[in-house]
C-alpha atoms as a PDB file:
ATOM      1  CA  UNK A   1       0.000   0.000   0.000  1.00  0.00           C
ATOM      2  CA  UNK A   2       1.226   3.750  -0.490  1.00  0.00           C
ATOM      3  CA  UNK A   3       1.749   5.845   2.358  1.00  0.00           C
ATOM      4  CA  UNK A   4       1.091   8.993   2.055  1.00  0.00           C
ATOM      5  CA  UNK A   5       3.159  11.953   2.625  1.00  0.00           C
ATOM      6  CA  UNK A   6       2.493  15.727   3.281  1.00  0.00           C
ATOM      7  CA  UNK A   7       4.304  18.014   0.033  1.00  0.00           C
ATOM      8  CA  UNK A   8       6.856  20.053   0.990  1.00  0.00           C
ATOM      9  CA  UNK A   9       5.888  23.219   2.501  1.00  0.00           C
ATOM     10  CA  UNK A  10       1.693  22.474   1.451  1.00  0.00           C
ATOM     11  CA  UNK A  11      -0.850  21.465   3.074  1.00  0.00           C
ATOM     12  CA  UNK A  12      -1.306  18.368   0.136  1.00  0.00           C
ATOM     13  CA  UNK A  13      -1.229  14.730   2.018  1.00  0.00           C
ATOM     14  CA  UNK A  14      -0.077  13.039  -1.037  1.00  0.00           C
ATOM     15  CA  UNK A  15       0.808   9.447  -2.553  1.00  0.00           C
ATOM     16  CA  UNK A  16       4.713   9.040  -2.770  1.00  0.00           C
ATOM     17  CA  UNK A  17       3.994   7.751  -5.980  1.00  0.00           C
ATOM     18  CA  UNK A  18       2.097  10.203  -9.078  1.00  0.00           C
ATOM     19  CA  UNK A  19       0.798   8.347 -11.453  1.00  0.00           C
ATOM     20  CA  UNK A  20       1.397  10.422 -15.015  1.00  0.00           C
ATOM     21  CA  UNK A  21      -1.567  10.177 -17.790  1.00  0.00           C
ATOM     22  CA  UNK A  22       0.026  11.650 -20.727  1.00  0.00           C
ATOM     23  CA  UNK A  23      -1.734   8.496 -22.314  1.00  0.00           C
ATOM     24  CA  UNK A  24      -5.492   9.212 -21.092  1.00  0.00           C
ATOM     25  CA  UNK A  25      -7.877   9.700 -24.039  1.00  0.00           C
ATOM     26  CA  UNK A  26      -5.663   8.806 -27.110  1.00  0.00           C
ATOM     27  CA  UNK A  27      -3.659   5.111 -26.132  1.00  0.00           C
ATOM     28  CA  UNK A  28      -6.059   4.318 -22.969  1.00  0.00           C
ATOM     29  CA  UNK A  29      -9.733   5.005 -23.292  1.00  0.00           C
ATOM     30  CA  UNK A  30     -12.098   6.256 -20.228  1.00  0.00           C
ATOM     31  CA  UNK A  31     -12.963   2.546 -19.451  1.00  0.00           C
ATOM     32  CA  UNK A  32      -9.433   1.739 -19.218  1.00  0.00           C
ATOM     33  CA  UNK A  33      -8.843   4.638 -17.397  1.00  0.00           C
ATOM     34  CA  UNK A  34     -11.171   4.469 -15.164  1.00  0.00           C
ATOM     35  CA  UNK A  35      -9.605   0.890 -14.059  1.00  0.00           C
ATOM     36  CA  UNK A  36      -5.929   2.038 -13.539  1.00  0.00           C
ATOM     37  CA  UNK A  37      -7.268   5.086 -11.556  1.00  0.00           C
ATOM     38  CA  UNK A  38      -9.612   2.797  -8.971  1.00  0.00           C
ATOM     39  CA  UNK A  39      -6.264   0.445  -8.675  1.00  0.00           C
ATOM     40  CA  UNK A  40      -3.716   2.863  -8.087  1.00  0.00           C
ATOM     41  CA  UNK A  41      -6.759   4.666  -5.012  1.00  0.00           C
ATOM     42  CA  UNK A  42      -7.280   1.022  -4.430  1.00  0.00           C
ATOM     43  CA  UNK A  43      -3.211   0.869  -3.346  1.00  0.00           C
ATOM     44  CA  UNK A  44      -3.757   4.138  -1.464  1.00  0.00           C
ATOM     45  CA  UNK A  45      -2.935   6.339  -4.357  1.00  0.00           C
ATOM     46  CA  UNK A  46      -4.311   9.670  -4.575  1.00  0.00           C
ATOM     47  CA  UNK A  47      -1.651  12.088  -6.437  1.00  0.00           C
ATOM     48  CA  UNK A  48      -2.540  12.332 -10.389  1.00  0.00           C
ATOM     49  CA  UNK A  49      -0.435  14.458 -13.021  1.00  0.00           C
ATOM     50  CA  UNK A  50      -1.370  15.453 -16.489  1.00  0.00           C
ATOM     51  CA  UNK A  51      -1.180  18.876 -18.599  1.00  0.00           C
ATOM     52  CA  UNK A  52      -3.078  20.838 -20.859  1.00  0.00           C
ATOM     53  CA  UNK A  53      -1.894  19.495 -23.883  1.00  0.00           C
ATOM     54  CA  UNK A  54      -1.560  15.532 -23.033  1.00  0.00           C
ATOM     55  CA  UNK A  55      -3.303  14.057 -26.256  1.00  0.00           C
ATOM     56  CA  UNK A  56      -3.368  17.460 -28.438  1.00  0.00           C
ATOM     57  CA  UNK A  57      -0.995  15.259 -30.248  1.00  0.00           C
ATOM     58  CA  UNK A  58      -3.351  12.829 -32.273  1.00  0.00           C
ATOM     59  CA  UNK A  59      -5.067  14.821 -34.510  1.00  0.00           C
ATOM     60  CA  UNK A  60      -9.079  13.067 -33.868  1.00  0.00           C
ATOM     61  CA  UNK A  61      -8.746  13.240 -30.089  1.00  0.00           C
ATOM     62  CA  UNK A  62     -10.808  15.799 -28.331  1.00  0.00           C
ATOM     63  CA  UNK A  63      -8.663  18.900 -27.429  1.00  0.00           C
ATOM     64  CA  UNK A  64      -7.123  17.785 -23.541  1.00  0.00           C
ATOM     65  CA  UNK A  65      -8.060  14.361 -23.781  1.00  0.00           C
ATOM     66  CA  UNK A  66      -6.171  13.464 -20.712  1.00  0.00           C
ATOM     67  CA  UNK A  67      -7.833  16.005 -18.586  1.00  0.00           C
ATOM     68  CA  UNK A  68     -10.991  15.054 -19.860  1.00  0.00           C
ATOM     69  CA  UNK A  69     -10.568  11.324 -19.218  1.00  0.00           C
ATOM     70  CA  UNK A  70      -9.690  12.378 -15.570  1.00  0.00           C
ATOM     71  CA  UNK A  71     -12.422  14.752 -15.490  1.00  0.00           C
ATOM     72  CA  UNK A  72     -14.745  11.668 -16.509  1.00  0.00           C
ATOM     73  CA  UNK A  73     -13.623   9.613 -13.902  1.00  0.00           C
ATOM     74  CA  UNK A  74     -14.064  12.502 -11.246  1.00  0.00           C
ATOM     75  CA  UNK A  75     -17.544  12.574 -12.074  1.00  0.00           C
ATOM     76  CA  UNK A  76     -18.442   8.900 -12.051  1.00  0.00           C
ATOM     77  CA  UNK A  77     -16.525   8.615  -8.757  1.00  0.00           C
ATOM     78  CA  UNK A  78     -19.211  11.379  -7.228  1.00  0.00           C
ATOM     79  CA  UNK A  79     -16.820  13.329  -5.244  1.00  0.00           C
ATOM     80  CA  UNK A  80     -13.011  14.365  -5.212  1.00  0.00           C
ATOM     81  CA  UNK A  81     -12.051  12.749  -1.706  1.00  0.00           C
ATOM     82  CA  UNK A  82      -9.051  12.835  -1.194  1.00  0.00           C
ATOM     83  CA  UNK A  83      -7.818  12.841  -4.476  1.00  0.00           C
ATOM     84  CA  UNK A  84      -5.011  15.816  -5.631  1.00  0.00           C
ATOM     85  CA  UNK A  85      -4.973  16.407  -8.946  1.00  0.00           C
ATOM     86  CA  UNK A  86      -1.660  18.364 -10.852  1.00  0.00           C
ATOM     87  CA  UNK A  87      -1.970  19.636 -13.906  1.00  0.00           C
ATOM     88  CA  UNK A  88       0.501  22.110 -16.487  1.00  0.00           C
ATOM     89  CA  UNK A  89      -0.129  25.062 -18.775  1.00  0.00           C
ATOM     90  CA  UNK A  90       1.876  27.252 -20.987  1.00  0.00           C
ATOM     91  CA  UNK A  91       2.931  24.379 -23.246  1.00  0.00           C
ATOM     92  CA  UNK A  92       2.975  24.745 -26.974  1.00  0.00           C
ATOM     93  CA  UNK A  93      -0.545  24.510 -28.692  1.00  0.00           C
ATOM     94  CA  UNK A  94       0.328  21.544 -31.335  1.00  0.00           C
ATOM     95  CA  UNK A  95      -3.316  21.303 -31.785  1.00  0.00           C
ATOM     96  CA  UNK A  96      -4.037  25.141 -33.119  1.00  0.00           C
ATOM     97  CA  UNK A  97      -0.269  24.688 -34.554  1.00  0.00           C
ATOM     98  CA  UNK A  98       0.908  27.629 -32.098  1.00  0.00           C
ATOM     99  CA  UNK A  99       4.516  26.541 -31.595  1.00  0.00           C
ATOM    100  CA  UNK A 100       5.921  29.977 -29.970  1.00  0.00           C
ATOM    101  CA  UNK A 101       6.486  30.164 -25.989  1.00  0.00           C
ATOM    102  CA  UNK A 102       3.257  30.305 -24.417  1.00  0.00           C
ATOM    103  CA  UNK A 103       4.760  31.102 -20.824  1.00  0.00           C
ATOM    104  CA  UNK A 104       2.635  34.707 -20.583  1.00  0.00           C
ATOM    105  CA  UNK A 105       0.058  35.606 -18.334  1.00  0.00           C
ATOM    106  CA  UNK A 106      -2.672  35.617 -21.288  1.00  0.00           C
ATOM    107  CA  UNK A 107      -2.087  32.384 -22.107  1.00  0.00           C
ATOM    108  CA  UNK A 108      -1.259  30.995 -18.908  1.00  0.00           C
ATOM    109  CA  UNK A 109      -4.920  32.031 -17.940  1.00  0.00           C
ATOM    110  CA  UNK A 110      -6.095  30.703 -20.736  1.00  0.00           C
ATOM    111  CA  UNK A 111      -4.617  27.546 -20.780  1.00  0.00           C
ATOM    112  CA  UNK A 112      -6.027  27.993 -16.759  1.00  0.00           C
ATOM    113  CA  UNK A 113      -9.634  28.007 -17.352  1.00  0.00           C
ATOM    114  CA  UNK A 114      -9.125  24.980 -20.357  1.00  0.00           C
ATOM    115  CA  UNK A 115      -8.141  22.784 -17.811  1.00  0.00           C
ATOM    116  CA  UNK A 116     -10.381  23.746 -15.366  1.00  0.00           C
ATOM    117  CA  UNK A 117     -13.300  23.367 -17.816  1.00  0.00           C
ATOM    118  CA  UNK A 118     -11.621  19.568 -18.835  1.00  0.00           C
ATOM    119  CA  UNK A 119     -11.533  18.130 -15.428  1.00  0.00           C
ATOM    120  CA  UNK A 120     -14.855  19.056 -14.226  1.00  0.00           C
ATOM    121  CA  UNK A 121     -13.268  21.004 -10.726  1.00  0.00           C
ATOM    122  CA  UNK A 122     -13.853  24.182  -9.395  1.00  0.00           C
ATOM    123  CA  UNK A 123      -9.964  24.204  -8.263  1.00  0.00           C
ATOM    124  CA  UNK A 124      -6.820  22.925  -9.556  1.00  0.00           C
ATOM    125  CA  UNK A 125      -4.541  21.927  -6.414  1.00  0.00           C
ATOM    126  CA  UNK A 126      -1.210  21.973  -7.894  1.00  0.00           C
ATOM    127  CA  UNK A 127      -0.323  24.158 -11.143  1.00  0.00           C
ATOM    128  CA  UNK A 128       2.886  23.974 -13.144  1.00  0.00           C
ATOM    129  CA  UNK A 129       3.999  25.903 -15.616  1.00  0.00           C
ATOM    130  CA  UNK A 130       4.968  23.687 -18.180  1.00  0.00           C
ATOM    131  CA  UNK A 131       8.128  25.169 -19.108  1.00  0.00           C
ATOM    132  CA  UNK A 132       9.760  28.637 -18.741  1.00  0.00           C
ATOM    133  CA  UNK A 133      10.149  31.733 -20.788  1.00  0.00           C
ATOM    134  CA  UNK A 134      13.740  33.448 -19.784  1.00  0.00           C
ATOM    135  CA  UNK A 135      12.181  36.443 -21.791  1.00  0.00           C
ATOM    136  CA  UNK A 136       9.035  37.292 -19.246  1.00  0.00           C
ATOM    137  CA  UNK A 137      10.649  38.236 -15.674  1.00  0.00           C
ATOM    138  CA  UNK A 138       9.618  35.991 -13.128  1.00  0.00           C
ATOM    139  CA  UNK A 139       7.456  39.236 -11.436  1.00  0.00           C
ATOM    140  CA  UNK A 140       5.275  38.602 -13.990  1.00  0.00           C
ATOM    141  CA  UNK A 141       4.720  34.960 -13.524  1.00  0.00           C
ATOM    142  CA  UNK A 142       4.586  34.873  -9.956  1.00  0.00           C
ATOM    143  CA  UNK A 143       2.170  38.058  -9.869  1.00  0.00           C
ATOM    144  CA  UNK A 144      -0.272  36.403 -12.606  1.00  0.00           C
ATOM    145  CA  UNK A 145      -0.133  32.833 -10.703  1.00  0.00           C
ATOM    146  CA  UNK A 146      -0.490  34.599  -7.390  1.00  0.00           C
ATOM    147  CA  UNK A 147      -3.778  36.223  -8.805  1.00  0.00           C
ATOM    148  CA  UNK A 148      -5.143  32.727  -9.950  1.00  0.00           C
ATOM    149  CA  UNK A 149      -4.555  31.821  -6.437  1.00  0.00           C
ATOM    150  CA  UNK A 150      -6.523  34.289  -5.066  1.00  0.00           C
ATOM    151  CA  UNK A 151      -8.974  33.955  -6.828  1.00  0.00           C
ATOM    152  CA  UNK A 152      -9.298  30.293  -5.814  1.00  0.00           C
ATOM    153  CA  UNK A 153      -8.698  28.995  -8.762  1.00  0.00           C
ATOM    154  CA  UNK A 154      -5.598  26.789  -7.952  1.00  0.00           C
ATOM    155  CA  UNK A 155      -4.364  25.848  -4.344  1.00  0.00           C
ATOM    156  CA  UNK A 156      -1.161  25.737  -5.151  1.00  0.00           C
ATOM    157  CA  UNK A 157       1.858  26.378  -8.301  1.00  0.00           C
ATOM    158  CA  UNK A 158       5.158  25.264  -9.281  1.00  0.00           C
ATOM    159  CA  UNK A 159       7.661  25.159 -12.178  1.00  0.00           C
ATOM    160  CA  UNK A 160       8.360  22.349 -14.345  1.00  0.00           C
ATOM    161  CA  UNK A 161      11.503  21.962 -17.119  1.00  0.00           C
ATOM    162  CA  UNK A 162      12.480  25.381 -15.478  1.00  0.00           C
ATOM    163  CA  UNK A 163      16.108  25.685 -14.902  1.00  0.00           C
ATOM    164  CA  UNK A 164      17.013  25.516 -11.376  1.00  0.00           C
ATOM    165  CA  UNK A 165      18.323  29.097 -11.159  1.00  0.00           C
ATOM    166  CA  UNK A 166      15.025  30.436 -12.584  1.00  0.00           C
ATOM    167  CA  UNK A 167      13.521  28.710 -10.145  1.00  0.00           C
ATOM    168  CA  UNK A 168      15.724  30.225  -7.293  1.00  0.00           C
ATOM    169  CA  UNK A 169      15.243  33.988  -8.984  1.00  0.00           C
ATOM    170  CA  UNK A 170      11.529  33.351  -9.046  1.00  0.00           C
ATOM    171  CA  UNK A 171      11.080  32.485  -5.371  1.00  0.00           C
ATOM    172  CA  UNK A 172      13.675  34.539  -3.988  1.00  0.00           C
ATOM    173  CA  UNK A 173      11.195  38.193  -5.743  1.00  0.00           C
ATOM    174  CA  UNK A 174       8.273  36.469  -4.391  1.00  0.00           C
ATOM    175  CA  UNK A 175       9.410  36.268  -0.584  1.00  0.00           C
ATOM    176  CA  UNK A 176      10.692  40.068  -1.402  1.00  0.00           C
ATOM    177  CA  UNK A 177       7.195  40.802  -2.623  1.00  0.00           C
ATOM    178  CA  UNK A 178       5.378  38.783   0.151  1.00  0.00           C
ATOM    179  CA  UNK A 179       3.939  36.258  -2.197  1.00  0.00           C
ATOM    180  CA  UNK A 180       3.836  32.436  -2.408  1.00  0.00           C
ATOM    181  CA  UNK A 181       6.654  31.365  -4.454  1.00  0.00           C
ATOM    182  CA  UNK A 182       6.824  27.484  -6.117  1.00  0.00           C
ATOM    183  CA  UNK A 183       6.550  24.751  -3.808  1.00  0.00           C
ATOM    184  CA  UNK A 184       8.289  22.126  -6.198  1.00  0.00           C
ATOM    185  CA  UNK A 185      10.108  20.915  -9.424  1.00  0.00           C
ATOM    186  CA  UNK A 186       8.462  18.648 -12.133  1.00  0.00           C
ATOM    187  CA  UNK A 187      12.214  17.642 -13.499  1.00  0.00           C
ATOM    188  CA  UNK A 188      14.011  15.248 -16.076  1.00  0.00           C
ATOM    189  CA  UNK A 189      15.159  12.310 -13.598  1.00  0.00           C
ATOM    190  CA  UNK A 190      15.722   8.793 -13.626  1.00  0.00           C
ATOM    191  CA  UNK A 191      18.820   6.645 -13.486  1.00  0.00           C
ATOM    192  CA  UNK A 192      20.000   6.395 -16.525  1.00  0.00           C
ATOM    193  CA  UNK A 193      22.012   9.020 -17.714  1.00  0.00           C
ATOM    194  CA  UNK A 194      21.228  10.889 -20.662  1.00  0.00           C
ATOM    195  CA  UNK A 195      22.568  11.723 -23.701  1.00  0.00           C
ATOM    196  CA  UNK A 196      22.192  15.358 -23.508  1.00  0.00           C
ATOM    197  CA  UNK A 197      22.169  16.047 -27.380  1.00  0.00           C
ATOM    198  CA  UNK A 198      19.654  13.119 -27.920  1.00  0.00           C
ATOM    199  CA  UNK A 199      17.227  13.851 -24.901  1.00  0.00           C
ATOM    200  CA  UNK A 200      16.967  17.984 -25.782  1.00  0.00           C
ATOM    201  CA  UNK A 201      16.382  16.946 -29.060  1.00  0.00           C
ATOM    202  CA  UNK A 202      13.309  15.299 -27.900  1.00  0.00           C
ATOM    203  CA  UNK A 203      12.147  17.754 -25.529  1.00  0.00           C
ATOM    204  CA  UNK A 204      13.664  16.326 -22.263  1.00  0.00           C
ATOM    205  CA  UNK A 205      16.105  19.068 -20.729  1.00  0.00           C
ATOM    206  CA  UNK A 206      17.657  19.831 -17.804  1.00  0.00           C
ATOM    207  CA  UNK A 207      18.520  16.501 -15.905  1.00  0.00           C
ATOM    208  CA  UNK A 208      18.905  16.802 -12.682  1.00  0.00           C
ATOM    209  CA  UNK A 209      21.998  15.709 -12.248  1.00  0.00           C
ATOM    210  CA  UNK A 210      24.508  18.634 -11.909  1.00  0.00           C
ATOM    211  CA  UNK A 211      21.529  21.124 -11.566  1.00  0.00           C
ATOM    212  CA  UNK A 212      18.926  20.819  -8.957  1.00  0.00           C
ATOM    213  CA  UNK A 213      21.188  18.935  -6.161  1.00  0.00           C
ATOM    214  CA  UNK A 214      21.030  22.377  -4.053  1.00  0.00           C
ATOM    215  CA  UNK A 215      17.644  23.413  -4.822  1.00  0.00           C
ATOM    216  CA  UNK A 216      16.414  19.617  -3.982  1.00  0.00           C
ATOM    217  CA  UNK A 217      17.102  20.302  -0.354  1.00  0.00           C
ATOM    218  CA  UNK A 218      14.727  22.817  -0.326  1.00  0.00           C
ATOM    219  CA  UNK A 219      11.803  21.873  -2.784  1.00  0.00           C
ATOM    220  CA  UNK A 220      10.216  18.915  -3.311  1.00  0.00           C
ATOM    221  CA  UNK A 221      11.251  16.903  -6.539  1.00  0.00           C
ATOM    222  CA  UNK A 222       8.840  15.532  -8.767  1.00  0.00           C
ATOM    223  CA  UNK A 223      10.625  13.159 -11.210  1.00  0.00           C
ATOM    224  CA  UNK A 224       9.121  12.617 -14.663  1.00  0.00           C
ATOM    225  CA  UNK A 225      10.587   9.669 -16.579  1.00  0.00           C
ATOM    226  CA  UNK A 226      11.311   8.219 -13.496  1.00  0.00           C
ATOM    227  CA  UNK A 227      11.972   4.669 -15.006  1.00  0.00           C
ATOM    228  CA  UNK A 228      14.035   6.124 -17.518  1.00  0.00           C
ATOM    229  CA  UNK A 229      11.437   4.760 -20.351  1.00  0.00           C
ATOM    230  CA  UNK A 230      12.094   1.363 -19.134  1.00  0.00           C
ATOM    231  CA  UNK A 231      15.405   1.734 -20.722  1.00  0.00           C
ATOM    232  CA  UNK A 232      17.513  -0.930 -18.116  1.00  0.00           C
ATOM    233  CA  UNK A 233      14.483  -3.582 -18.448  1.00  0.00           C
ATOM    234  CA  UNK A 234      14.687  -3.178 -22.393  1.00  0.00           C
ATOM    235  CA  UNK A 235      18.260  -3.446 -22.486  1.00  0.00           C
ATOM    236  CA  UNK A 236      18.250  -6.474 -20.054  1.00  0.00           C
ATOM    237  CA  UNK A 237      15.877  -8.073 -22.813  1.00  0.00           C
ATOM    238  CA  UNK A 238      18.303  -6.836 -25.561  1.00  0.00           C
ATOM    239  CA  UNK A 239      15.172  -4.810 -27.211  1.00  0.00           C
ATOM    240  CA  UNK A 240      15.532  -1.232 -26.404  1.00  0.00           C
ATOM    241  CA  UNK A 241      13.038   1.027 -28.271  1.00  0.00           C
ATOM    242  CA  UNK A 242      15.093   3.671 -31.240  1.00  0.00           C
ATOM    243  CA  UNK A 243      13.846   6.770 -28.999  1.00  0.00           C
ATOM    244  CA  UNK A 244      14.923   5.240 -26.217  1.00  0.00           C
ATOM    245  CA  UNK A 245      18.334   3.997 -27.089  1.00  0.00           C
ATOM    246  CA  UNK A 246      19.501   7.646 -28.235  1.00  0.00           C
ATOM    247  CA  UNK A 247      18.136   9.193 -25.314  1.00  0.00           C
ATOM    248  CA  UNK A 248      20.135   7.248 -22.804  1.00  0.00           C
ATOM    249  CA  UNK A 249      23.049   6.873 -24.751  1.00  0.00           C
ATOM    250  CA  UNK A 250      25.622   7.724 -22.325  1.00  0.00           C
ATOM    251  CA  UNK A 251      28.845   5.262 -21.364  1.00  0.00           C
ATOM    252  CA  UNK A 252      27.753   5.985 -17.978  1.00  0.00           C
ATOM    253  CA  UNK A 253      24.687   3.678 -18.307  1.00  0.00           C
ATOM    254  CA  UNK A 254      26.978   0.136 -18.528  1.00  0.00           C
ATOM    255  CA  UNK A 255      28.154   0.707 -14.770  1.00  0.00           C
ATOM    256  CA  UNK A 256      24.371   2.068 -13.982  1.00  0.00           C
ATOM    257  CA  UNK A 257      23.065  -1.295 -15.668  1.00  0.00           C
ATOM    258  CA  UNK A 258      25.287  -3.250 -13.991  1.00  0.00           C
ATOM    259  CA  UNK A 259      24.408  -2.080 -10.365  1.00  0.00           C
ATOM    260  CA  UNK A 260      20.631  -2.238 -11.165  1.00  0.00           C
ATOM    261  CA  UNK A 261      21.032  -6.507 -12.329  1.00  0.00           C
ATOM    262  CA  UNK A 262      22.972  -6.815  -9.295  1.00  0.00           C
ATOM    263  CA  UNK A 263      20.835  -5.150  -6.696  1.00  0.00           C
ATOM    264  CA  UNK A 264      17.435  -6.882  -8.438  1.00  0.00           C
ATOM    265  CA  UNK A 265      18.842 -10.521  -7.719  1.00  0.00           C
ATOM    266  CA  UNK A 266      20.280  -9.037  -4.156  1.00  0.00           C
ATOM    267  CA  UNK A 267      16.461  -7.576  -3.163  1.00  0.00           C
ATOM    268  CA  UNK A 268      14.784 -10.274  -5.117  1.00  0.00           C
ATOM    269  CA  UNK A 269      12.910  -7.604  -7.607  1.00  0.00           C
ATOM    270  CA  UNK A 270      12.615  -6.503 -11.009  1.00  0.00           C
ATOM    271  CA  UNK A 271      15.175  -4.288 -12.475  1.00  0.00           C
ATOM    272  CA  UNK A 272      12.266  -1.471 -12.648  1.00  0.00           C
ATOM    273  CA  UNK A 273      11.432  -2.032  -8.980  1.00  0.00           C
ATOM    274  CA  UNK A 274      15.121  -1.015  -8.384  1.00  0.00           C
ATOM    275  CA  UNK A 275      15.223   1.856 -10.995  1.00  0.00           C
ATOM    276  CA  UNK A 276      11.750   3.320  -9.152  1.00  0.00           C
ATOM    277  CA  UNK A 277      13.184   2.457  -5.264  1.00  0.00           C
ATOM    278  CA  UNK A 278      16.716   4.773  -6.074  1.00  0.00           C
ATOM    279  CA  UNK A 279      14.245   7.852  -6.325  1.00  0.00           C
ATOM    280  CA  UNK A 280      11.603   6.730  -3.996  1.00  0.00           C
ATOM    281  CA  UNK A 281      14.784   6.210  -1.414  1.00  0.00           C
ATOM    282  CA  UNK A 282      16.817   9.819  -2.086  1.00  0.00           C
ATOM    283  CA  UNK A 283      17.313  12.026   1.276  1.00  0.00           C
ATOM    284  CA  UNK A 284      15.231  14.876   0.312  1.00  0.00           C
ATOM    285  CA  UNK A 285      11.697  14.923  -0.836  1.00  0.00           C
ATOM    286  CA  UNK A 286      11.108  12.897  -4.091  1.00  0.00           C
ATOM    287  CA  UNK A 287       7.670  11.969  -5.090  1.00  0.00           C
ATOM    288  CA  UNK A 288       8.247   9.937  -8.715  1.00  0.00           C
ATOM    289  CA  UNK A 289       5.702   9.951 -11.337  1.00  0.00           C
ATOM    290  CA  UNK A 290       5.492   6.614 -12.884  1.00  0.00           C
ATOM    291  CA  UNK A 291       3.247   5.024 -15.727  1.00  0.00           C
ATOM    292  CA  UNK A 292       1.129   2.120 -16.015  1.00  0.00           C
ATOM    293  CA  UNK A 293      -1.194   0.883 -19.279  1.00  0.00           C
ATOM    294  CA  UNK A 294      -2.915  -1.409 -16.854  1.00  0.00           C
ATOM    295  CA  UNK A 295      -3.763  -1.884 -13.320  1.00  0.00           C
ATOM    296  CA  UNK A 296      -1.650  -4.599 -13.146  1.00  0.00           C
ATOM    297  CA  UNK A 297       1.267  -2.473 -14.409  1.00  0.00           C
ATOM    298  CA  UNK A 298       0.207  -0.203 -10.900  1.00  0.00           C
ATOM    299  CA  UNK A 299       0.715  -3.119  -8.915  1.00  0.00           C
ATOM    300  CA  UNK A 300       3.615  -3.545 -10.120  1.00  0.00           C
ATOM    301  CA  UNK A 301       4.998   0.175 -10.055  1.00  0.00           C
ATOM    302  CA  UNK A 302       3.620   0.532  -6.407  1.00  0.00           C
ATOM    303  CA  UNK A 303       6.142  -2.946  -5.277  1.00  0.00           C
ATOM    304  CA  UNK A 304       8.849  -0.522  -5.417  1.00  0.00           C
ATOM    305  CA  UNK A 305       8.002   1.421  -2.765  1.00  0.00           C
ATOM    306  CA  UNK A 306       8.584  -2.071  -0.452  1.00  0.00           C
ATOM    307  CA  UNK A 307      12.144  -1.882  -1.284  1.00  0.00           C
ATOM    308  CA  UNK A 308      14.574  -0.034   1.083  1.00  0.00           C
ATOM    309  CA  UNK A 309      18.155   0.800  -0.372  1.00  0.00           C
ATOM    310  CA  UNK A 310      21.078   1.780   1.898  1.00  0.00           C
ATOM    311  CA  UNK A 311      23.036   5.384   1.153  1.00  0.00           C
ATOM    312  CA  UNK A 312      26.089   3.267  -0.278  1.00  0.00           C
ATOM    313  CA  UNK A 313      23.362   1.166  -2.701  1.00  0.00           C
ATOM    314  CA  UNK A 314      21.996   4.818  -4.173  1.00  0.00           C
ATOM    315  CA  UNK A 315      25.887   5.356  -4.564  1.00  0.00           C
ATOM    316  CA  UNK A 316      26.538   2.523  -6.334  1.00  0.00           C
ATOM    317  CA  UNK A 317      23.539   3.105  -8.772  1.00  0.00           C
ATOM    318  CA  UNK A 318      24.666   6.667  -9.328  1.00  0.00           C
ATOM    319  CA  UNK A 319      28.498   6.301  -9.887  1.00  0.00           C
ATOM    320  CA  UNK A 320      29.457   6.325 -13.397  1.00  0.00           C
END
């Protein structure tokens, strides 16, 4: 079963595992949905991620499919107990074609009241910016977030694929201006190591690795592709996906792959268990968001947070 764990400096008693949905309404219809979702509350789940855009991507899905699927399952459920739902804005709009940065307070508040609309709610609990804008100063931002919390429209925000720095500048005006700042980081992390050429070419930037080890010890990390795309269990099977392969190409990996094979037989898991358990067993606040196509795939996901590893294991699966 999940524990559950209060989020940084919130009020949110969360599920120390997420479970992303970037696949809700395009690869995994409502009825499938609806299954995974009343597993992973089932295992004492309650923490859901998606974003404005999630299924904007296939051309005959509704517009926010994924928020909509959620949104459908809200409303069969009857009620929101308990459940604490994340979503992003300020992503490109593939859909209407509008590839420029979107990180503004128009379209943030746009992008606001689509989601809002979507999932059926009254009030978002955790908003993230989907990426940043270096252009707009972070007054701006906070001050136009800041409103949206006022006006009850989210409980509270945070910044994800923002540089760490940014993140630090943003938070440090909105103490000066008396005015909550983020209270976390949606960040590139897993174990394997990228290849940073390959992964920015596909939209994944800023690991954390080398960037948010100092900010981590005051925020709450929330690691997207937190089993690395599955990339040690594909390459244990000698079948690792094109996308895949290039993204984690990185020397570093064959010591990383290693470590994970050994400490699987040692603990008696799967290689993903271990991959999961190094994040779910870091010092400072880490609350992974993992996937699942099936509410067996939950189950499994949700074993990993069974597994304890020692400080010299999480060396050992970081040294390269």
């Amino acid at each position: 079963m999940l524990k559950k764990v209060i989020l940084g400096s919130t009020d949110l008693n969360v599920s120390q595992l997420c479970y992303g949905t970037n696949m809700f309404g395009t690869a995994i219809d409502q009825d499938r949905a609806n299954a995974i979702l009343d597993k992973f509350v089932e295992l004492g789940g309650n923490f859901i991620d998606t974003a404005r855009m999630y299924g904007d991507w296939i051309p005959d899905a509704p517009t926010g499919a994924s928020e909509r699927t959620i949104g459908g399952w809200l409303k069969a459920r009857g009620n929101r107990s308990d459940v604490v739902i994340a979503t992003k804005g300020g992503m490109f709009d593939s859909r209407a074609g509008d590839y420029r940065n979107r990180v503004n307070p128009d379209d943030i508040a746009k992008d606001l009241g689509e989601s809002l609309d979507h999932l059926g709610i009254d009030t978002i609990d955790l908003y993230f910016l989907h990426m940043d804008n270096p252009e707009v100063p972070v007054k701006e931002l906070i001050d136009a977030l800041a409103e949206h919390q006022a006006a009850g429209k989210i409980r509270y925000y945070a910044a994800s694929n923002w540089a760490a720095d940014r993140i630090v500048e943003a938070n440090e005006y909105a103490k000066s201006a008396g005015k909550p700042g983020f209270i976390a980081s949606e960040t590139f992390w897993g174990l394997a190591k990228p290849n940073e050429e390959a992964s920015n070419q596909q939209g994944y930037v800023h690991y954390y690795e080398g960037e948010y080890e100092t900010l981590h010890k005051t925020l709450p990390i929330l690691p997207y592709a937190a089993t690395s795309g599955g990339y040690f269990a594909m390459r244990d099977k000698g079948e690792i996906a094109e996308h895949i392969a290039a993204r984690y190409a990185n020397p570093a990996n064959d010591k990383r792959f290693a470590m994970v094979k050994e400490l699987a037989g040692k603990h008696g898991v799967s290689l993903n268990e271990i991959v999961l358990a190094y994040l779910l067993n870091q010092p400072n606040q880490t609350i992974p968001i993992f996937g699942g196509s099936s509410p067996q795939r939950i189950e499994e996901g949700v074993k990993a947070t069974a597994i304890t590893l020692t400080a010299d294991e999480l060396a050992q699966l970081r040294a390269d």
